[in-house]
PDB file of N, CA and C in Angstrom:
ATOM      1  N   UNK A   1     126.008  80.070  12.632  1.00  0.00           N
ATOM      2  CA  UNK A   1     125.376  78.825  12.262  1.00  0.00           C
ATOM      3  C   UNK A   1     125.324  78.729  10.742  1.00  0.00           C
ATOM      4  N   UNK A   2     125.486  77.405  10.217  1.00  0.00           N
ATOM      5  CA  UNK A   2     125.442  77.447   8.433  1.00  0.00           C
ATOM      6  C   UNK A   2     123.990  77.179   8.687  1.00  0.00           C
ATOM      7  N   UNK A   3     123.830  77.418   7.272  1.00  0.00           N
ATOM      8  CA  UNK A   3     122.191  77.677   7.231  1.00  0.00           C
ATOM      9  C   UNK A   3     122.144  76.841   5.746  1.00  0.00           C
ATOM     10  N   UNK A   4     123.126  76.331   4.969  1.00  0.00           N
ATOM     11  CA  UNK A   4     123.143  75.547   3.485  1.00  0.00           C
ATOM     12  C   UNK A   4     122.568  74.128   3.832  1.00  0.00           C
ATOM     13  N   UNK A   5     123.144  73.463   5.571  1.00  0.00           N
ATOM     14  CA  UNK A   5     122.417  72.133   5.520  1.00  0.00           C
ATOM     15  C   UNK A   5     120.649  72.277   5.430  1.00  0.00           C
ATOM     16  N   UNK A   6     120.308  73.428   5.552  1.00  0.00           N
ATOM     17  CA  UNK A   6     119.078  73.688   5.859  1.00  0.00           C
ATOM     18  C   UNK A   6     117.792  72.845   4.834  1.00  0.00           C
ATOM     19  N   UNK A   7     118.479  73.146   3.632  1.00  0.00           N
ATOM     20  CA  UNK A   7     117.476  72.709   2.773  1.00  0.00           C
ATOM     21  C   UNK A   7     117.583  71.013   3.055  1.00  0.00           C
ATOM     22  N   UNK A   8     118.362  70.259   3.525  1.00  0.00           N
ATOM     23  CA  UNK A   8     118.300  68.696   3.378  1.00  0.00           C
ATOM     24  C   UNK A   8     117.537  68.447   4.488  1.00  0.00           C
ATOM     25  N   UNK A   9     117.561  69.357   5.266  1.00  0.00           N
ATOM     26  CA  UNK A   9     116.946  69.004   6.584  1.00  0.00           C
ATOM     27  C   UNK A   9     115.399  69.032   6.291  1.00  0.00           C
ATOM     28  N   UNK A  10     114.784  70.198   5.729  1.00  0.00           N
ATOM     29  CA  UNK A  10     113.524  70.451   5.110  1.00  0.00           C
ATOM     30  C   UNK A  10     113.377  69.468   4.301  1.00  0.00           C
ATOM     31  N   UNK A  11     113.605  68.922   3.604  1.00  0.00           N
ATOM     32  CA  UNK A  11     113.365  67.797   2.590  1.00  0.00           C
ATOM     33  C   UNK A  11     113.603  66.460   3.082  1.00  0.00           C
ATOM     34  N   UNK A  12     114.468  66.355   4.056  1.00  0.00           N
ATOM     35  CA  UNK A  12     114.246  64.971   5.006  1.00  0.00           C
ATOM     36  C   UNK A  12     112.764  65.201   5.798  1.00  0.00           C
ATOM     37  N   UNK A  13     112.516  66.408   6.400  1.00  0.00           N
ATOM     38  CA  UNK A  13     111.156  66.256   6.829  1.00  0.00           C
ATOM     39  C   UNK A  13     109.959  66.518   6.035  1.00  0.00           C
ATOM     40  N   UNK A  14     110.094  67.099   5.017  1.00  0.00           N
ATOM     41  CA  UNK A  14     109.045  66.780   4.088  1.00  0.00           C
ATOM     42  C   UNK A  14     108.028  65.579   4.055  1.00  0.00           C
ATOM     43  N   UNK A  15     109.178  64.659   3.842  1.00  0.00           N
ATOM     44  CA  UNK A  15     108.937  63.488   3.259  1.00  0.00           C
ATOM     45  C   UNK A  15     108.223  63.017   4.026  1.00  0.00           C
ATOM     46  N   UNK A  16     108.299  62.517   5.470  1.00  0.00           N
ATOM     47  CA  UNK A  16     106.756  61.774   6.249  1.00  0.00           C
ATOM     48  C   UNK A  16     105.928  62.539   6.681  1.00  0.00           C
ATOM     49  N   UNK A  17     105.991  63.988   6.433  1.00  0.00           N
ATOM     50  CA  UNK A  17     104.940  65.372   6.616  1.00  0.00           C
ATOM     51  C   UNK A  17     103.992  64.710   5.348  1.00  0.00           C
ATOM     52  N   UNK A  18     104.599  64.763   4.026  1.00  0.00           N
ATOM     53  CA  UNK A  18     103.626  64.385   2.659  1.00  0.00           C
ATOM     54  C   UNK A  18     102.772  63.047   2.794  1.00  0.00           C
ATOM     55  N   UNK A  19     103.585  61.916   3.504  1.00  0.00           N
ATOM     56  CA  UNK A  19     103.227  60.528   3.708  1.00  0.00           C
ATOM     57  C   UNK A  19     102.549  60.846   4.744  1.00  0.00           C
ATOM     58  N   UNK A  20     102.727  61.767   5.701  1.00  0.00           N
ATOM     59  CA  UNK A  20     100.633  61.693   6.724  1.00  0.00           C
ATOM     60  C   UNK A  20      99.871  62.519   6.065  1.00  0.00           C
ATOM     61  N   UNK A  21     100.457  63.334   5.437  1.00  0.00           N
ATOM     62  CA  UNK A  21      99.281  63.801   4.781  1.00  0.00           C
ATOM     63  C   UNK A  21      98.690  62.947   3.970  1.00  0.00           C
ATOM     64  N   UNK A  22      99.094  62.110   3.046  1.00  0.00           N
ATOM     65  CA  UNK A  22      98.305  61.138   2.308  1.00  0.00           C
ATOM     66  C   UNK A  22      97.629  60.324   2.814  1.00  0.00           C
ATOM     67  N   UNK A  23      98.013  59.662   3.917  1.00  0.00           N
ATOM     68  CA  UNK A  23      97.633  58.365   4.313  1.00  0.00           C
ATOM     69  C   UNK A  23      96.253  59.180   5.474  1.00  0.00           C
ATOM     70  N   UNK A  24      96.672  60.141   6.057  1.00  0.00           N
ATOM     71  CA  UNK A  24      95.800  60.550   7.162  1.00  0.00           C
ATOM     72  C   UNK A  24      94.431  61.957   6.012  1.00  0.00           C
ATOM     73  N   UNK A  25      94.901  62.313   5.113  1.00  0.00           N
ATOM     74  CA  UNK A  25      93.816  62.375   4.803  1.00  0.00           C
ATOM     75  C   UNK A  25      92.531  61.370   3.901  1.00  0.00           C
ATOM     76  N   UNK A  26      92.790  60.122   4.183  1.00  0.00           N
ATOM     77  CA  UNK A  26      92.048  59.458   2.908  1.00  0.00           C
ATOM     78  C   UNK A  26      90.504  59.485   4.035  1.00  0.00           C
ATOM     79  N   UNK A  27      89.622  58.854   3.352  1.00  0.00           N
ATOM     80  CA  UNK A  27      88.168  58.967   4.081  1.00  0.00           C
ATOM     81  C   UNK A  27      88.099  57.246   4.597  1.00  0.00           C
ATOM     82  N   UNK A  28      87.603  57.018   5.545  1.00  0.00           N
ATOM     83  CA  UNK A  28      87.397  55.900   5.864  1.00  0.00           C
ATOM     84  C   UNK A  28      85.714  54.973   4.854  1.00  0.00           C
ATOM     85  N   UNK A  29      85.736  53.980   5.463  1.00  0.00           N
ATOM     86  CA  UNK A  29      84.463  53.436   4.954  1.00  0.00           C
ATOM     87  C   UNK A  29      83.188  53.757   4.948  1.00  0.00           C
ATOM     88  N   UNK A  30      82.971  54.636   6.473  1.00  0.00           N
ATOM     89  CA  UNK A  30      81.425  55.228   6.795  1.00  0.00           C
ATOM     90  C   UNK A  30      82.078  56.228   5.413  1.00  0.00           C
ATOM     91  N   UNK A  31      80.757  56.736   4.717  1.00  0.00           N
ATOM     92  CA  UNK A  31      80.927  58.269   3.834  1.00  0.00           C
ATOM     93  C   UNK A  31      81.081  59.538   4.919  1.00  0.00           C
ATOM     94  N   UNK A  32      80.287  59.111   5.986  1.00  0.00           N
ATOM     95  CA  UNK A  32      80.400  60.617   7.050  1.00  0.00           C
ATOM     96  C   UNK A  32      81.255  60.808   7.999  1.00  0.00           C
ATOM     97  N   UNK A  33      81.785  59.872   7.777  1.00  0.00           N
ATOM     98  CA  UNK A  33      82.688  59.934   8.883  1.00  0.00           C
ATOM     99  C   UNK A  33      84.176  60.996   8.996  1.00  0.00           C
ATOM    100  N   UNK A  34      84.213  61.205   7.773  1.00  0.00           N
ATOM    101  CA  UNK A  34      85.249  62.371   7.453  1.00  0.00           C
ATOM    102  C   UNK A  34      86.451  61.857   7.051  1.00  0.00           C
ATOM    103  N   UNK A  35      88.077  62.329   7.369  1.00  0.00           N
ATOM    104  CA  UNK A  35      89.011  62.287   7.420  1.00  0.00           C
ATOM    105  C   UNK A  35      89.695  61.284   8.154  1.00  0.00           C
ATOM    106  N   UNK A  36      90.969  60.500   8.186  1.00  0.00           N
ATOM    107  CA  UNK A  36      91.238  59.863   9.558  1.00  0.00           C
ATOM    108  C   UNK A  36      92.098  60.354  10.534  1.00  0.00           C
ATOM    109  N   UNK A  37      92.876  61.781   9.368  1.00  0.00           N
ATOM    110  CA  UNK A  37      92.584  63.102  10.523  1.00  0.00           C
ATOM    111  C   UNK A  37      91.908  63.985  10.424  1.00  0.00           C
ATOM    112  N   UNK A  38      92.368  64.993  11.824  1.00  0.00           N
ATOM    113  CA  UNK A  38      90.849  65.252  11.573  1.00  0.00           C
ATOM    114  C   UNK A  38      91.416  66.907  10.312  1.00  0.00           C
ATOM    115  N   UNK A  39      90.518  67.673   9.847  1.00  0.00           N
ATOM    116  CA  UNK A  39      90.704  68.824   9.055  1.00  0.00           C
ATOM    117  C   UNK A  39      91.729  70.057   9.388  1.00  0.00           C
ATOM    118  N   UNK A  40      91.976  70.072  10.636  1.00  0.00           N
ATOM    119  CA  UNK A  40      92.826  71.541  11.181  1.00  0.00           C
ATOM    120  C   UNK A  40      93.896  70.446  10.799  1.00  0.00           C
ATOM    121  N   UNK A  41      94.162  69.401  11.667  1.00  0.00           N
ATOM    122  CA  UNK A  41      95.217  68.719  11.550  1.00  0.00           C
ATOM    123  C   UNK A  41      95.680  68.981  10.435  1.00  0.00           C
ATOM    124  N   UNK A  42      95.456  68.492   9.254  1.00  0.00           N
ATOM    125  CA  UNK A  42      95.500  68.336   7.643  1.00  0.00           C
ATOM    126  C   UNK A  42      96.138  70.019   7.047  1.00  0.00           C
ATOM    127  N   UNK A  43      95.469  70.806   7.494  1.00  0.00           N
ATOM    128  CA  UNK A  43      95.705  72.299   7.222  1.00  0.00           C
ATOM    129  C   UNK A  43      96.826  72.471   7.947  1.00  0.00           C
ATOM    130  N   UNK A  44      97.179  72.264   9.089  1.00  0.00           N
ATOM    131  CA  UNK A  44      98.160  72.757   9.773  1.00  0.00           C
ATOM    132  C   UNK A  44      99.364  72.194   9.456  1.00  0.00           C
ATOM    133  N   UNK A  45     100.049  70.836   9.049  1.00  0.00           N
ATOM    134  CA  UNK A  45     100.655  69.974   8.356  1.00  0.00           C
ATOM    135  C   UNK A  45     100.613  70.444   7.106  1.00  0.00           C
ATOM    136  N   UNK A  46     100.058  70.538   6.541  1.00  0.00           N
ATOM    137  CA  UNK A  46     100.298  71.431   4.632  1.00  0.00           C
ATOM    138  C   UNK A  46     100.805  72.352   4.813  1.00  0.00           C
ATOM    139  N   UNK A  47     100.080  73.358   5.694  1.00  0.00           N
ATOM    140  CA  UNK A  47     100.874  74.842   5.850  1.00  0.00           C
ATOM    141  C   UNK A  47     102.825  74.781   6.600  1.00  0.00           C
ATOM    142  N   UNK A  48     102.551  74.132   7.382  1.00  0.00           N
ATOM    143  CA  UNK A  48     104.258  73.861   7.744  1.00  0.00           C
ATOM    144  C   UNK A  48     104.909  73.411   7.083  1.00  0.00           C
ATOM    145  N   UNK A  49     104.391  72.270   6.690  1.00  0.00           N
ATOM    146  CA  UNK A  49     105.321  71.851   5.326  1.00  0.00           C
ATOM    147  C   UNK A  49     105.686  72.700   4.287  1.00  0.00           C
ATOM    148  N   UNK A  50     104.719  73.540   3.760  1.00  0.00           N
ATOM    149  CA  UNK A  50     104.522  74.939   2.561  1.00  0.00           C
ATOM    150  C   UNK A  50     105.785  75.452   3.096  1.00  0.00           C
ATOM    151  N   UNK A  51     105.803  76.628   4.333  1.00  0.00           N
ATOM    152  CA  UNK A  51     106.510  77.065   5.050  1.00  0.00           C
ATOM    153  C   UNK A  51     107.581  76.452   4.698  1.00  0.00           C
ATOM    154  N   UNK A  52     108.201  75.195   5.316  1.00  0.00           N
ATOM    155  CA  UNK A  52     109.440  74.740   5.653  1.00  0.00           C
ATOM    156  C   UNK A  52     109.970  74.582   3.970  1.00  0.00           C
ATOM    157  N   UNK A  53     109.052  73.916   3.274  1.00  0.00           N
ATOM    158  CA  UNK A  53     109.765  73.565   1.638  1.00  0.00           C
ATOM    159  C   UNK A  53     110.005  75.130   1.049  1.00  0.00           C
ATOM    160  N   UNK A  54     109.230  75.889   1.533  1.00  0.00           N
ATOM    161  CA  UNK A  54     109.517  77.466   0.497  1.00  0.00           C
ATOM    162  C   UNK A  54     111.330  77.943   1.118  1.00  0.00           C
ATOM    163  N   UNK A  55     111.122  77.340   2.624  1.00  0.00           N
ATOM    164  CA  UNK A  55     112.691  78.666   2.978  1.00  0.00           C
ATOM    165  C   UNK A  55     113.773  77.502   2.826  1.00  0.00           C
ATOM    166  N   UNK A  56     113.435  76.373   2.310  1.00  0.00           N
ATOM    167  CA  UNK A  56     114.222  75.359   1.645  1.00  0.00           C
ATOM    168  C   UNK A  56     114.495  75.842   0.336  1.00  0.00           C
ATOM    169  N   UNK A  57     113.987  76.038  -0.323  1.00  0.00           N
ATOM    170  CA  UNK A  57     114.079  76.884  -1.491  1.00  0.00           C
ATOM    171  C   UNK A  57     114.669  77.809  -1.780  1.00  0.00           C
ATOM    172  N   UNK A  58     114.479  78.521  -0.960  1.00  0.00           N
ATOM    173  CA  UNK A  58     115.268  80.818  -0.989  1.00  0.00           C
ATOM    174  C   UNK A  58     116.302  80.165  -0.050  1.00  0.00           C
ATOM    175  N   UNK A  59     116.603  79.212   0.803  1.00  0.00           N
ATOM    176  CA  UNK A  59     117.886  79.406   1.238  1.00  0.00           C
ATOM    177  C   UNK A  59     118.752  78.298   0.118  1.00  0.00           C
ATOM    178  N   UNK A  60     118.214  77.664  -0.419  1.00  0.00           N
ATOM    179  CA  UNK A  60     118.888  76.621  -1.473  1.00  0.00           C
ATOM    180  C   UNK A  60     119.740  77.076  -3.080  1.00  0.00           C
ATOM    181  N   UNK A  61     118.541  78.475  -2.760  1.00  0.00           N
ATOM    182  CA  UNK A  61     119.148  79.185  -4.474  1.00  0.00           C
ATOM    183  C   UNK A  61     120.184  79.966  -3.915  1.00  0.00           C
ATOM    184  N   UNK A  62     120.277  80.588  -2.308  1.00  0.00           N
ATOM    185  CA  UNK A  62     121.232  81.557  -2.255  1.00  0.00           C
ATOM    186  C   UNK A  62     122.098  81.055  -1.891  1.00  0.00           C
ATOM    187  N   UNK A  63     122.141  79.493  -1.329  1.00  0.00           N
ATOM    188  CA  UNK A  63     123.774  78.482  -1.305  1.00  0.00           C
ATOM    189  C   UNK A  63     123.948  78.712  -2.944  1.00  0.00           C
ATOM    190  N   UNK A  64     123.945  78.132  -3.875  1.00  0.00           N
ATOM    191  CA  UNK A  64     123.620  78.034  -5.367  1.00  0.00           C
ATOM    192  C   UNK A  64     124.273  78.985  -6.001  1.00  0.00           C
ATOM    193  N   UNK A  65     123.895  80.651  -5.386  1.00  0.00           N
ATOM    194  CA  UNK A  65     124.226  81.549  -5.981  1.00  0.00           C
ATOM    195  C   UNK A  65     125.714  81.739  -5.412  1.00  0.00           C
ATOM    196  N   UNK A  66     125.879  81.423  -4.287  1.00  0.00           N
ATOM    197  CA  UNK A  66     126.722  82.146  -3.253  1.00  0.00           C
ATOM    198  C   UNK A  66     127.992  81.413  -3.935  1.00  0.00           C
ATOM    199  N   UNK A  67     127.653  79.956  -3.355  1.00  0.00           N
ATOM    200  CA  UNK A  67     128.866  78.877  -3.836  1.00  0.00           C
ATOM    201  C   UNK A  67     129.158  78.388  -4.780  1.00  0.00           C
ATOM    202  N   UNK A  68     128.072  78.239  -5.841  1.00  0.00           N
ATOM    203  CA  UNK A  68     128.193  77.670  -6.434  1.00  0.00           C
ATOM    204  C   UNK A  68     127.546  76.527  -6.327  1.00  0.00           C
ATOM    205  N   UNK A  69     126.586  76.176  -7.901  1.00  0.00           N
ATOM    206  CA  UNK A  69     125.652  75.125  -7.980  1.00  0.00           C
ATOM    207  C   UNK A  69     126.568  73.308  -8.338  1.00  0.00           C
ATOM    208  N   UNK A  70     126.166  72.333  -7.229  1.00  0.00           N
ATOM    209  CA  UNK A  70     126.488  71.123  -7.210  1.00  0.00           C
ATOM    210  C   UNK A  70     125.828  70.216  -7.704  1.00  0.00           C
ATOM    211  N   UNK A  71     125.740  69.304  -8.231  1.00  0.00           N
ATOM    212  CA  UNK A  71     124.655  68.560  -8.440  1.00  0.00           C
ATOM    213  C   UNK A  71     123.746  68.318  -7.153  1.00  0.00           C
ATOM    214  N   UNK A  72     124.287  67.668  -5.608  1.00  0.00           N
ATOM    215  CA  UNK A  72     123.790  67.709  -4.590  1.00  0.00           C
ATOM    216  C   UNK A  72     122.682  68.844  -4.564  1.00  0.00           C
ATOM    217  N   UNK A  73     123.189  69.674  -4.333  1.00  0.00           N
ATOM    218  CA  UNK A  73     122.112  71.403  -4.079  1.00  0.00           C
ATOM    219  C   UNK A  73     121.311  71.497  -5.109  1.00  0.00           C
ATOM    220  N   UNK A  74     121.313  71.559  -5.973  1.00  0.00           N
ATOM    221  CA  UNK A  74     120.410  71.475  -7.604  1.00  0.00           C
ATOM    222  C   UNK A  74     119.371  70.139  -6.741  1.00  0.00           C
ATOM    223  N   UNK A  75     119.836  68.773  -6.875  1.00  0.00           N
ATOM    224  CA  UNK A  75     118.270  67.985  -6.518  1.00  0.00           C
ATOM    225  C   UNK A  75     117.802  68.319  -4.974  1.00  0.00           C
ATOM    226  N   UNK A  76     118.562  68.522  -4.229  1.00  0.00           N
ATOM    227  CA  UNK A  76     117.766  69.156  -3.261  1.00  0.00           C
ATOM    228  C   UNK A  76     116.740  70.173  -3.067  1.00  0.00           C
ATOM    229  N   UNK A  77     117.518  71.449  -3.644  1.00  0.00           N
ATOM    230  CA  UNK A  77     116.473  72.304  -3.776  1.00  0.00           C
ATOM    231  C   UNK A  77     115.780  72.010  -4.640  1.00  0.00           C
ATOM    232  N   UNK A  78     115.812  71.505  -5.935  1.00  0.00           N
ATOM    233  CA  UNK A  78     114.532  70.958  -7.026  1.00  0.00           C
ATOM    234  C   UNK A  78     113.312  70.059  -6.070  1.00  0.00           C
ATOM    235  N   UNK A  79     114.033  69.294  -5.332  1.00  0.00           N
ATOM    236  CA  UNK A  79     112.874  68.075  -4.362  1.00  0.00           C
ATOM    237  C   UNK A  79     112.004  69.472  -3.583  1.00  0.00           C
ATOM    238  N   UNK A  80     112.866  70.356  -2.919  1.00  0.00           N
ATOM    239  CA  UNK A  80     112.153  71.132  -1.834  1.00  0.00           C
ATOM    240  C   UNK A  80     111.311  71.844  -2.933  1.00  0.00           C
ATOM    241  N   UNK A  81     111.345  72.418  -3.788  1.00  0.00           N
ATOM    242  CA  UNK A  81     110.162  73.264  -4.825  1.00  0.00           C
ATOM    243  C   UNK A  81     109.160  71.684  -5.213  1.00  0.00           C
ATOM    244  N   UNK A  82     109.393  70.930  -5.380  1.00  0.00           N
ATOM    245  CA  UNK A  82     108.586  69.703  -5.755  1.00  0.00           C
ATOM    246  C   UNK A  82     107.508  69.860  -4.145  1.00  0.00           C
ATOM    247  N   UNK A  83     107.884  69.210  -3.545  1.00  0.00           N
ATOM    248  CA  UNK A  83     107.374  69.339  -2.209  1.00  0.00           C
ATOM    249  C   UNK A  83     106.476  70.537  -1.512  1.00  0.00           C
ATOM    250  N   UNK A  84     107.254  71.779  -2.200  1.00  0.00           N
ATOM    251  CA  UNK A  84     106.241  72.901  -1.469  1.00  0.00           C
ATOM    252  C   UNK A  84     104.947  72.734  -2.312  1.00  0.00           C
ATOM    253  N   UNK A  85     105.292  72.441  -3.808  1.00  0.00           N
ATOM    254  CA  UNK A  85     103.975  72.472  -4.396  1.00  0.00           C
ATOM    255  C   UNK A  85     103.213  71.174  -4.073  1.00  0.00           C
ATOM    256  N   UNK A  86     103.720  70.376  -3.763  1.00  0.00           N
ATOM    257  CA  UNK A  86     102.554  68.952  -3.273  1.00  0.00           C
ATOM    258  C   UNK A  86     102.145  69.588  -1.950  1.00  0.00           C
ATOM    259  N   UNK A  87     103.011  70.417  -1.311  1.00  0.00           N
ATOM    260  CA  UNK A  87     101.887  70.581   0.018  1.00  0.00           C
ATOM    261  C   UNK A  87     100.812  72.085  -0.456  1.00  0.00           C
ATOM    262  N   UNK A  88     101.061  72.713  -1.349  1.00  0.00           N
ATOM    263  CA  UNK A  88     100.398  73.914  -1.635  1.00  0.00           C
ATOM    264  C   UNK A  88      98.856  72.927  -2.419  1.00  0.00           C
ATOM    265  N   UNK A  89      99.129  71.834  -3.417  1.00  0.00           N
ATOM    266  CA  UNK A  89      98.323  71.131  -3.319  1.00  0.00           C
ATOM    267  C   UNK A  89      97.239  70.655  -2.600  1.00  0.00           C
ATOM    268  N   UNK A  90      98.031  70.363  -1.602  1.00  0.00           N
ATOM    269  CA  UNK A  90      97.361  69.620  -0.423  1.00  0.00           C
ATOM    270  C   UNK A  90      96.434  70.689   0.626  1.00  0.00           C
ATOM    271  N   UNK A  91      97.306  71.700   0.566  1.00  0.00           N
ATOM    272  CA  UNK A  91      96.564  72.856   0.775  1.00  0.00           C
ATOM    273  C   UNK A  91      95.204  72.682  -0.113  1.00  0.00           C
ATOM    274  N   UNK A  92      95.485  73.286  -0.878  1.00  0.00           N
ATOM    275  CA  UNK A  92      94.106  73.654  -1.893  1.00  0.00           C
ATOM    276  C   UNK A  92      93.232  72.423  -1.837  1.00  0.00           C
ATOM    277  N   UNK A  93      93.379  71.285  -1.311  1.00  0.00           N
ATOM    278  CA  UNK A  93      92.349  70.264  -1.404  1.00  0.00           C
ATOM    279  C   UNK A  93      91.723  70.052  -0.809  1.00  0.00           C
ATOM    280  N   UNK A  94      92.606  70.550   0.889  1.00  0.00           N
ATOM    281  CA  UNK A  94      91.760  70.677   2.195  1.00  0.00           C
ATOM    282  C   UNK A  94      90.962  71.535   2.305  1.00  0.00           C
ATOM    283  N   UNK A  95      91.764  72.914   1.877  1.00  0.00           N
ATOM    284  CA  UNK A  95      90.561  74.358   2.205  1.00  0.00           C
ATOM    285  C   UNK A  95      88.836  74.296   2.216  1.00  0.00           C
ATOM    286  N   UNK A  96      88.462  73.884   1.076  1.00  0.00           N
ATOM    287  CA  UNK A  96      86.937  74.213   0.802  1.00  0.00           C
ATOM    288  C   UNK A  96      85.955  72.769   1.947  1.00  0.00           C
ATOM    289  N   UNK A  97      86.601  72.182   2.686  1.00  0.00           N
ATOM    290  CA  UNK A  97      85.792  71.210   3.621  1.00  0.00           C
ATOM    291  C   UNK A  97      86.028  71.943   4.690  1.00  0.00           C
TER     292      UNK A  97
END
């Protein structure tokens, strides 16, 4: 199996992993009412995403190294390190609730 499409695939799913995370963590109108998801949700979605953008990454530098760097592979893997850190973010914002 090639394993180089890997990183586009991670970074195609990134992208509406980051967009529920935004939209599903905002707070509604009550103040108590919390999240409009709920908190594991939120954690569990950051952490996969983390996951999926990091081995987007280590498999993106070792296409890179292997084959040779493209412009293609360069913004890909640059988006997937962008991405792990918005969800490592997102991490750290959820944790302490």
């Amino acid at each position: 199996m090639k394993r180089h499409p890997f990183t586009a695939i991670a970074l195609t799913l990134a992208i509406p992993l980051l967009g529920a995370l935004w939209i599903g963590g905002e707070r509604p109108a009550a103040p108590e009412s919390g999240t409009v998801l709920p908190l594991l949700m939120l954690l569990l979605m950051s952490e996969f995403g983390l996951i999926l953008c990091l081995a987007g990454v280590a498999l993106g530098i070792q296409h890179g190294r292997h084959q040779g760097w493209t412009g293609r592979y360069v913004l890909i893997t640059f988006g997937c390190a962008l991405a792990a850190l918005a969800f490592l973010l997102q991490l750290i914002r959820w944790w302490p609730l």
